[in-house]
Protein backbone atom coordinates (compact mmCIF):
# COMPACT_ATOMS: atom_id res chain seq x y z
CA UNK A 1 138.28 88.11 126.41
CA UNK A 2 134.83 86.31 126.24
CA UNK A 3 133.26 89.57 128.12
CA UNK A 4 135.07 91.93 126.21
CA UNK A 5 133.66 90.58 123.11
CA UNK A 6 130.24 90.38 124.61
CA UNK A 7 130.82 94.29 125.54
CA UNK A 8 131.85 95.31 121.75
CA UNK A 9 129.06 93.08 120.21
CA UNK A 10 126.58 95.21 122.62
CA UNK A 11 128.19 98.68 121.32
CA UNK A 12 128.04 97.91 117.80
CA UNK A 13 124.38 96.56 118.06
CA UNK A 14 123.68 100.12 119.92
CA UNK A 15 125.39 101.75 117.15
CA UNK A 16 123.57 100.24 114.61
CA UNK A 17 120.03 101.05 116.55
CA UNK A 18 121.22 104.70 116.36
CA UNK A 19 121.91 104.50 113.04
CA UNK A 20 118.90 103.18 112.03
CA UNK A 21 116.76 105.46 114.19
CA UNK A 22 118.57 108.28 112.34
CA UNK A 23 117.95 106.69 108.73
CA UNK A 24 114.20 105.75 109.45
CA UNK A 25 113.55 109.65 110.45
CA UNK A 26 115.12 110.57 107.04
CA UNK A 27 113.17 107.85 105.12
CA UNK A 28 109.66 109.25 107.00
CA UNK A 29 110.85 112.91 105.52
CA UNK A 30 111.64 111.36 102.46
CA UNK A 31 108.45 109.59 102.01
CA UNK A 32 106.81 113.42 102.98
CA UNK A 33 109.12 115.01 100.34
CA UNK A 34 108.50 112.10 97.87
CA UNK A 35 107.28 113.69 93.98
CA UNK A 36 104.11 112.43 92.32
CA UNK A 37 105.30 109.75 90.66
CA UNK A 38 105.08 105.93 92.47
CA UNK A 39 105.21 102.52 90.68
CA UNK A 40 101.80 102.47 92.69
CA UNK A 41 99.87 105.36 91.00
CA UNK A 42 101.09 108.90 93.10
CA UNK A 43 102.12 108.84 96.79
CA UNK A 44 98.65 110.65 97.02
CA UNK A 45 96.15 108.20 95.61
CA UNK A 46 97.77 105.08 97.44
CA UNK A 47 98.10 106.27 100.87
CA UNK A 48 97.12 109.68 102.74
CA UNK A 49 98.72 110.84 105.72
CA UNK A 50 97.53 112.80 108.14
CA UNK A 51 99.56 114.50 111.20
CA UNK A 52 97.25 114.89 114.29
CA UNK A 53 98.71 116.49 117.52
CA UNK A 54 96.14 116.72 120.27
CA UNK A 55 93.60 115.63 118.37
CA UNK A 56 93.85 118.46 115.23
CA UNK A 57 95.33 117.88 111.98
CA UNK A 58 98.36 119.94 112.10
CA UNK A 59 100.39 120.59 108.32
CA UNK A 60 102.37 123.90 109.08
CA UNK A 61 106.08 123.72 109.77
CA UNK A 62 107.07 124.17 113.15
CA UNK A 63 110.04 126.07 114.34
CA UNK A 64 111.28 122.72 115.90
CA UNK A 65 110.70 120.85 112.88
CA UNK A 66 112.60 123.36 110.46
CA UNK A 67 115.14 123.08 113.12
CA UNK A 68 115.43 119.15 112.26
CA UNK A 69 115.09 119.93 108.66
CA UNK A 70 117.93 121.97 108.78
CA UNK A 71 120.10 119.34 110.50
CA UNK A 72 119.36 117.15 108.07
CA UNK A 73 120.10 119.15 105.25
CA UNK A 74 123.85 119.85 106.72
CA UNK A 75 124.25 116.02 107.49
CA UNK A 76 123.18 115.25 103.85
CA UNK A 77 125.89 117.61 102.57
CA UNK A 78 128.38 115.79 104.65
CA UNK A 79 127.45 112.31 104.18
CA UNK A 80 127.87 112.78 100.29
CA UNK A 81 131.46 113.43 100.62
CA UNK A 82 131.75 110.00 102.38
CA UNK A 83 132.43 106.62 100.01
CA UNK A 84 130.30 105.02 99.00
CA UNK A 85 129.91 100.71 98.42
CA UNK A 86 128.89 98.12 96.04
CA UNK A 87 126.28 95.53 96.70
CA UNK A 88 126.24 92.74 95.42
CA UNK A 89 124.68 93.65 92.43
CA UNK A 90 127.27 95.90 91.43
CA UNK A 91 125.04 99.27 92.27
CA UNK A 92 126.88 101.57 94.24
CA UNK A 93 125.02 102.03 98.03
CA UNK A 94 126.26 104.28 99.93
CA UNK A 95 124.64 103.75 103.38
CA UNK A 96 124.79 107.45 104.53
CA UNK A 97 123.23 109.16 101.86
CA UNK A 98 120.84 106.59 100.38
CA UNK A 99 118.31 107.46 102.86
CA UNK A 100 119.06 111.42 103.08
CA UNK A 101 116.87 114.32 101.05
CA UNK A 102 118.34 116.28 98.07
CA UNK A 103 119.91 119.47 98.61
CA UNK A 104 116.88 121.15 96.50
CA UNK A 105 114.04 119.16 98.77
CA UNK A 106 111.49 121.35 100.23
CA UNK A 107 110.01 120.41 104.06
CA UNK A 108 107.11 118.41 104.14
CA UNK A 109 104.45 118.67 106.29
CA UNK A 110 105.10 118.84 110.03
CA UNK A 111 105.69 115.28 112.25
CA UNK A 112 106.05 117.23 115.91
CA UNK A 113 104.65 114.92 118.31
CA UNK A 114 102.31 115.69 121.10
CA UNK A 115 104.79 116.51 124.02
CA UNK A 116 102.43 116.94 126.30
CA UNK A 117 101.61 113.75 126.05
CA UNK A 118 102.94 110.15 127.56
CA UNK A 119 105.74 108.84 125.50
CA UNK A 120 105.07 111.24 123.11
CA UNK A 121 102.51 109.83 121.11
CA UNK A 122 102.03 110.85 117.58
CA UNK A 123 99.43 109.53 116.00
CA UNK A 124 98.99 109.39 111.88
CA UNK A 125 95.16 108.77 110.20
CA UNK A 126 95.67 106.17 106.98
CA UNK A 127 93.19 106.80 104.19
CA UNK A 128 92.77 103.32 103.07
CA UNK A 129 90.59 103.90 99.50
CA UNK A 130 89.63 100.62 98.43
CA UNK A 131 86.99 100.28 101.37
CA UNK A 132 86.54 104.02 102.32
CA UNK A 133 88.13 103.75 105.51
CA UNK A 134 90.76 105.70 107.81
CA UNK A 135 93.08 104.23 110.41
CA UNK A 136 94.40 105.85 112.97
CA UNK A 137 97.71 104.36 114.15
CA UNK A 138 99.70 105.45 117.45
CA UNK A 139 103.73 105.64 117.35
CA UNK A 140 105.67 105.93 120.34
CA UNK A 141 108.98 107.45 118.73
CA UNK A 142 111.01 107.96 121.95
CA UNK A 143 110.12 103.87 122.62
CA UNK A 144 112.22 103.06 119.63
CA UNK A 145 112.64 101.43 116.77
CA UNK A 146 109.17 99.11 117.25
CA UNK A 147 106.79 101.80 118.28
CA UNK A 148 107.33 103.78 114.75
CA UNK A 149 106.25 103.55 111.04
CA UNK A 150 108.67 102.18 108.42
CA UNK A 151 108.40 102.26 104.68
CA UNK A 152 108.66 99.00 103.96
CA UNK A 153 105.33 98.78 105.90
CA UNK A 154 104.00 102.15 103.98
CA UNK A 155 104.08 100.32 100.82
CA UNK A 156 102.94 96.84 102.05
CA UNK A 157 99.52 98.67 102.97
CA UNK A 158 99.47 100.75 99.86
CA UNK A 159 100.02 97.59 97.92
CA UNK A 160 97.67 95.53 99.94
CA UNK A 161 94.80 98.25 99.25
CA UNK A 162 95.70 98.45 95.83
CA UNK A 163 94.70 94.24 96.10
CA UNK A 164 91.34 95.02 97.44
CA UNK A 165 90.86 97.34 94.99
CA UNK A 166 91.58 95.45 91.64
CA UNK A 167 93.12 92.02 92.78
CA UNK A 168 93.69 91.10 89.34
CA UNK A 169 96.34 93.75 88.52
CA UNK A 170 97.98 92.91 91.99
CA UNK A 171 101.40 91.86 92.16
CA UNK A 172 99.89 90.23 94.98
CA UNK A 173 97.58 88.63 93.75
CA UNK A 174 99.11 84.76 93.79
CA UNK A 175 100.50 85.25 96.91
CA UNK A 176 97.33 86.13 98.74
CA UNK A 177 94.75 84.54 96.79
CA UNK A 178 92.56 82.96 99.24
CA UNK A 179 94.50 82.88 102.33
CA UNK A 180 92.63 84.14 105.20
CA UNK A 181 94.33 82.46 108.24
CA UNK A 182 97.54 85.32 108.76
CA UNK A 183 100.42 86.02 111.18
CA UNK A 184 102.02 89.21 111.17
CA UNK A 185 105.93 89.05 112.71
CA UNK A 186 107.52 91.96 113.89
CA UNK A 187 104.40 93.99 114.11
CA UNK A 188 105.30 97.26 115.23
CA UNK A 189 102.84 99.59 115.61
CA UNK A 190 100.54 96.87 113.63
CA UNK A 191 99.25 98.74 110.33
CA UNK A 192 100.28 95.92 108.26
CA UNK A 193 98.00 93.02 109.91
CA UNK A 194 95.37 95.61 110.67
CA UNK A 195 95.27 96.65 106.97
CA UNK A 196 95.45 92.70 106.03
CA UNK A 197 92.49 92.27 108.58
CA UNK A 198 90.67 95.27 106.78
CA UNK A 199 91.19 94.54 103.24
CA UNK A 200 91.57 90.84 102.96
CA UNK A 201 88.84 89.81 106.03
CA UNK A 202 91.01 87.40 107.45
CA UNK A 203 91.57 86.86 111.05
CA UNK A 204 94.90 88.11 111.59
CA UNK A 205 97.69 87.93 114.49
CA UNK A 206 99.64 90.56 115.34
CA UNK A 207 102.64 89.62 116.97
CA UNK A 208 105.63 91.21 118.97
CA UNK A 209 107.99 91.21 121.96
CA UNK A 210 106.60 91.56 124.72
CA UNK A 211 107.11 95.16 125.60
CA UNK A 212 105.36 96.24 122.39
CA UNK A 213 101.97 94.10 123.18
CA UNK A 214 100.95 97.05 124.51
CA UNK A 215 100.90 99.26 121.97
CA UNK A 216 99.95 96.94 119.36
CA UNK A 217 97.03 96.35 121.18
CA UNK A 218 95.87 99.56 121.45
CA UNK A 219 96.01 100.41 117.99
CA UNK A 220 94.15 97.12 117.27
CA UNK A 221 92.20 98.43 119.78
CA UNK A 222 91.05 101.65 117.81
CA UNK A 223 90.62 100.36 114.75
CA UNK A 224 88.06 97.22 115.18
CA UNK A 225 85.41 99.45 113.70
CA UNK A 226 87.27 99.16 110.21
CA UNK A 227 87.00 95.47 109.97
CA UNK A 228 83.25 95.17 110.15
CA UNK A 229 82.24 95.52 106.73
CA UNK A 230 85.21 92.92 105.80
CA UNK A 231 84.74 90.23 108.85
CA UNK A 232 88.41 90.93 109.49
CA UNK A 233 89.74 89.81 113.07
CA UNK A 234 92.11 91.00 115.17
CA UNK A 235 94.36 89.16 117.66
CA UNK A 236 97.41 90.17 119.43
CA UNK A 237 100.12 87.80 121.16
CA UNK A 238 103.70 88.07 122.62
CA UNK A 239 106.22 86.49 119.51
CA UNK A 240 110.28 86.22 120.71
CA UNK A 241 111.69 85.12 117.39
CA UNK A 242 113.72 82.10 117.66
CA UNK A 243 111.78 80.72 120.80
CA UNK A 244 110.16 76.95 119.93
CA UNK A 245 107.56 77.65 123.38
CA UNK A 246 106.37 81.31 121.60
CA UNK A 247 105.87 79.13 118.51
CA UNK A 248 103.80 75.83 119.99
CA UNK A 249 102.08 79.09 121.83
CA UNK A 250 101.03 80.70 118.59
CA UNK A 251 100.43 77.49 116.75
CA UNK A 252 100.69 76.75 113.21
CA UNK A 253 97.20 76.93 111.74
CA UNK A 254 98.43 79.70 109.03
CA UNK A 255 98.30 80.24 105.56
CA UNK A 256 99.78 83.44 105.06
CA UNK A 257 102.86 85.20 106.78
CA UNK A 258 103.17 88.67 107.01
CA UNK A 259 106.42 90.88 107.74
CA UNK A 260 108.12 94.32 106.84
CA UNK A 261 111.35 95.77 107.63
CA UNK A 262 112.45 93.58 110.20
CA UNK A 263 115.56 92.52 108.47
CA UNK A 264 117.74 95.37 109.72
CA UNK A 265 120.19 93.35 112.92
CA UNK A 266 122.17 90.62 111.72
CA UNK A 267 122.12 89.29 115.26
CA UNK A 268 118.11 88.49 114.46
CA UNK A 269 118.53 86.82 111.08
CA UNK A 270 119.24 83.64 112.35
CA UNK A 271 116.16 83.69 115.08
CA UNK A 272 114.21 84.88 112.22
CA UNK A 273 114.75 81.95 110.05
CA UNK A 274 114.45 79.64 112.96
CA UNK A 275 110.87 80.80 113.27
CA UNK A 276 110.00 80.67 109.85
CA UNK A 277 111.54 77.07 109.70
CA UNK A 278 109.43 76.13 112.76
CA UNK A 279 106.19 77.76 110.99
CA UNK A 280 106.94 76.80 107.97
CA UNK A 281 109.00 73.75 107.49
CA UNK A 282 108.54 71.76 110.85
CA UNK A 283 105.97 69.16 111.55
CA UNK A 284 102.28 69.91 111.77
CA UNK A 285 102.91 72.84 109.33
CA UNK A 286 101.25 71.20 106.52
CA UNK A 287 98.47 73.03 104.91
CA UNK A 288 95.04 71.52 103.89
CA UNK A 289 95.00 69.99 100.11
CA UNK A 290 99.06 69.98 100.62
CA UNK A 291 99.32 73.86 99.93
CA UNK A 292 101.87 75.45 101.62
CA UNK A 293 102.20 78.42 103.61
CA UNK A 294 103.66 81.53 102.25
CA UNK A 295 106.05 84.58 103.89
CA UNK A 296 105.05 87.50 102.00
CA UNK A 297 108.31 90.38 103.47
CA UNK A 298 108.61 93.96 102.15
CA UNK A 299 112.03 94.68 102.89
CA UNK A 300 114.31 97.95 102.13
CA UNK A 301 117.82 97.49 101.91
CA UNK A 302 119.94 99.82 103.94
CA UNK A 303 123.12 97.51 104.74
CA UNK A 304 125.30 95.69 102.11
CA UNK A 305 125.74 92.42 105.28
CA UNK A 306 121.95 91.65 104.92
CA UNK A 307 122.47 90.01 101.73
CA UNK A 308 123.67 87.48 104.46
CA UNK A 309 119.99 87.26 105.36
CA UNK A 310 118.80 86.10 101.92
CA UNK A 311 121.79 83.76 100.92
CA UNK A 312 120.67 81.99 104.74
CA UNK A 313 117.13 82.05 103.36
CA UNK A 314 117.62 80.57 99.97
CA UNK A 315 119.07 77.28 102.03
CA UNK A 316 115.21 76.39 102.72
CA UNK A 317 113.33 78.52 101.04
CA UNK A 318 112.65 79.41 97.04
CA UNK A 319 112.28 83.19 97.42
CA UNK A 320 111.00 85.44 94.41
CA UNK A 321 110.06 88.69 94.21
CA UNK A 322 106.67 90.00 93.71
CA UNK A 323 107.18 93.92 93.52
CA UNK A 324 109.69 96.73 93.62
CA UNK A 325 108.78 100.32 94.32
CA UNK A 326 110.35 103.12 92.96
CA UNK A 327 112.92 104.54 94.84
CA UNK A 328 111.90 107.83 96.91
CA UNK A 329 113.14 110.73 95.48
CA UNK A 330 116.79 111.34 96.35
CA UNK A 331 117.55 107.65 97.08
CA UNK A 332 118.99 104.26 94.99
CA UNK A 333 117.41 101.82 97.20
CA UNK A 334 113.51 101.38 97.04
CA UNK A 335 111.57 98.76 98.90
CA UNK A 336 111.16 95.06 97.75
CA UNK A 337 108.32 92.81 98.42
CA UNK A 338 109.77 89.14 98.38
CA UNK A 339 107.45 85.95 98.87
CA UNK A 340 108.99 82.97 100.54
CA UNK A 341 107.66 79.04 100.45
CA UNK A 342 109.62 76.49 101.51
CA UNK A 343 111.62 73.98 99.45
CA UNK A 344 111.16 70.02 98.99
């Protein structure tokens, strides 16, 4: 019985990492597709993207990629006759079509990756305004789910430009106001810390499994030019969520946390918290003049069970939130920047 269970716990967490690599490709097109509007100025203005495949900025659509389009088009049509649910809330989710284009949505421009190279490597240039800068990040899409962009970390970046542009009007602004010592969890392909390390000059951490070091380093890597005119820093370090010996590794000397979209497993909400209570909460967390560190998470919702996630949260932690975007076109659910400090 025991390794039965174990067996259909491992299926369903496969399931749901297919799932979700088929709803982050249609939130990518999505974001393509998206119209001018944005509760962040236009798409446009906030953050550019640029396909490059072997080196050249590519915008037609490719055969292969109208191919996908089309797919995705017939799955939309079929995933609208499916039911839908309530969150908690009362709005009506339905988690196959949330994510999906219109009917009437035209292709953006072209994502084909470089298949002549290793892994696949696509790699996207980030026009970051507010200090005349361009990144250039590397995804590894046939990796998985860490080696690729997700939106919640699209609007992070556009929102922590907009901060270095006109802190003031930031919805930021409390939340980041003069914290310069940062950890990034769940880094990805690490645009989030490298944008914190570019536009707030902190020295930030980037932080991982271990199989993704790689990667994150090498886009930390390419991008230590942008942080000279900000004294930004860059570090990257191995982070299994949950572990106390990744934590004493890491130490505590932060003032800032940094996360997006990594609430998407239920099976990781508990390490999760555990690492935020051992950052956070435990001894030798205390902050200088008694100040206390802040999680700052942009988050998009995607399944009605990670409310679980927040009601676990709210045990320790007062959590408010700081910003909503509007949804992309086509969708109910847009992403939500939360902060987190802990209680007592």
């Amino acid at each position: 019985m025991k390794v039965k269970q174990s067996y259909d716990e491992l299926h369903e967490t496969r399931f749901e990492e297919n799932e979700i690599e088929k709803k982050l490709e249609i939130e990518q097109e999505c974001e393509r597709d998206a119209p001018a509007e944005s509760s962040i100025e236009t798409i446009a203005d906030a953050l550019h993207f640029e396909i490059n495949i072997n080196g050249k900025p590519k915008h037609a659509l490719t055969s292969s990629s109208a191919t996908a389009y089309s797919e995705v088009k017939t799955s939309t049509v079929k995933a609208k006759r499916m039911a839908t649910e309530e969150n908690e809330e009362g709005q009506i989710i339905n988690p196959f079509t949330m994510l999906l284009l219109n009917d009437d949505a035209e292709p953006g421009p072209s994502t084909t990756l470089n298949e002549g190279a290793p892994n696949h490597h696509l790699l996207q240039n980030h026009s970051l305004p507010s200090i005349q800068s361009t990144l250039t990040i590397r995804q590894l899409p046939s990796e998985g789910l860490s080696f690729q962009l997700w939106p919640a970390a699209t609007s992070l970046v556009s929102l922590l430009d907009r901060h270095r542009a006109d802190p003031l009007s930031s919805p930021l602004f409390a939340a980041l106001q003069g914290r310069r010592r940062i950890l990034e969890l769940g880094s990805g392909t690490g645009i989030v810390g490298i944008v914190a390390a570019a536009t707030l000059g902190g020295h930030v951490t980037l932080t991982d499994l271990p199989h993704v070091v790689p990667n994150l380093q090498f886009n930390a890597d390419a991008n230590a030019g942008v942080m000279g005119p900000s004294g930004g820093k860059l570090t990257v370090a191995p982070l299994r969520w949950g572990h106390d010996d990744d934590v004493e590794a890491i130490g505590r000397e932060f003032d800032l946390i940094l996360a997006s979209d990594v609430v998407y497993h239920d099976h990781l909400y508990e390490p999760l918290l555990k690492t935020l209570r051992l950052m956070m909460l435990s001894k030798g967390a205390e902050r200088e003049g008694n100040e206390k560190m802040v999680f700052v998470m942009a988050h998009k919702k995607r399944w009605k069970k990670e409310s679980a996630f927040f009601k676990k949260a709210k045990k320790h932690f007062h959590v408010d939130v700081l910003h909503t975007d509007t949804p992309c076109h086509g969708t109910r659910v847009g992403v939500v920047v939360y902060r987190f400090v802990g209680k007592g």
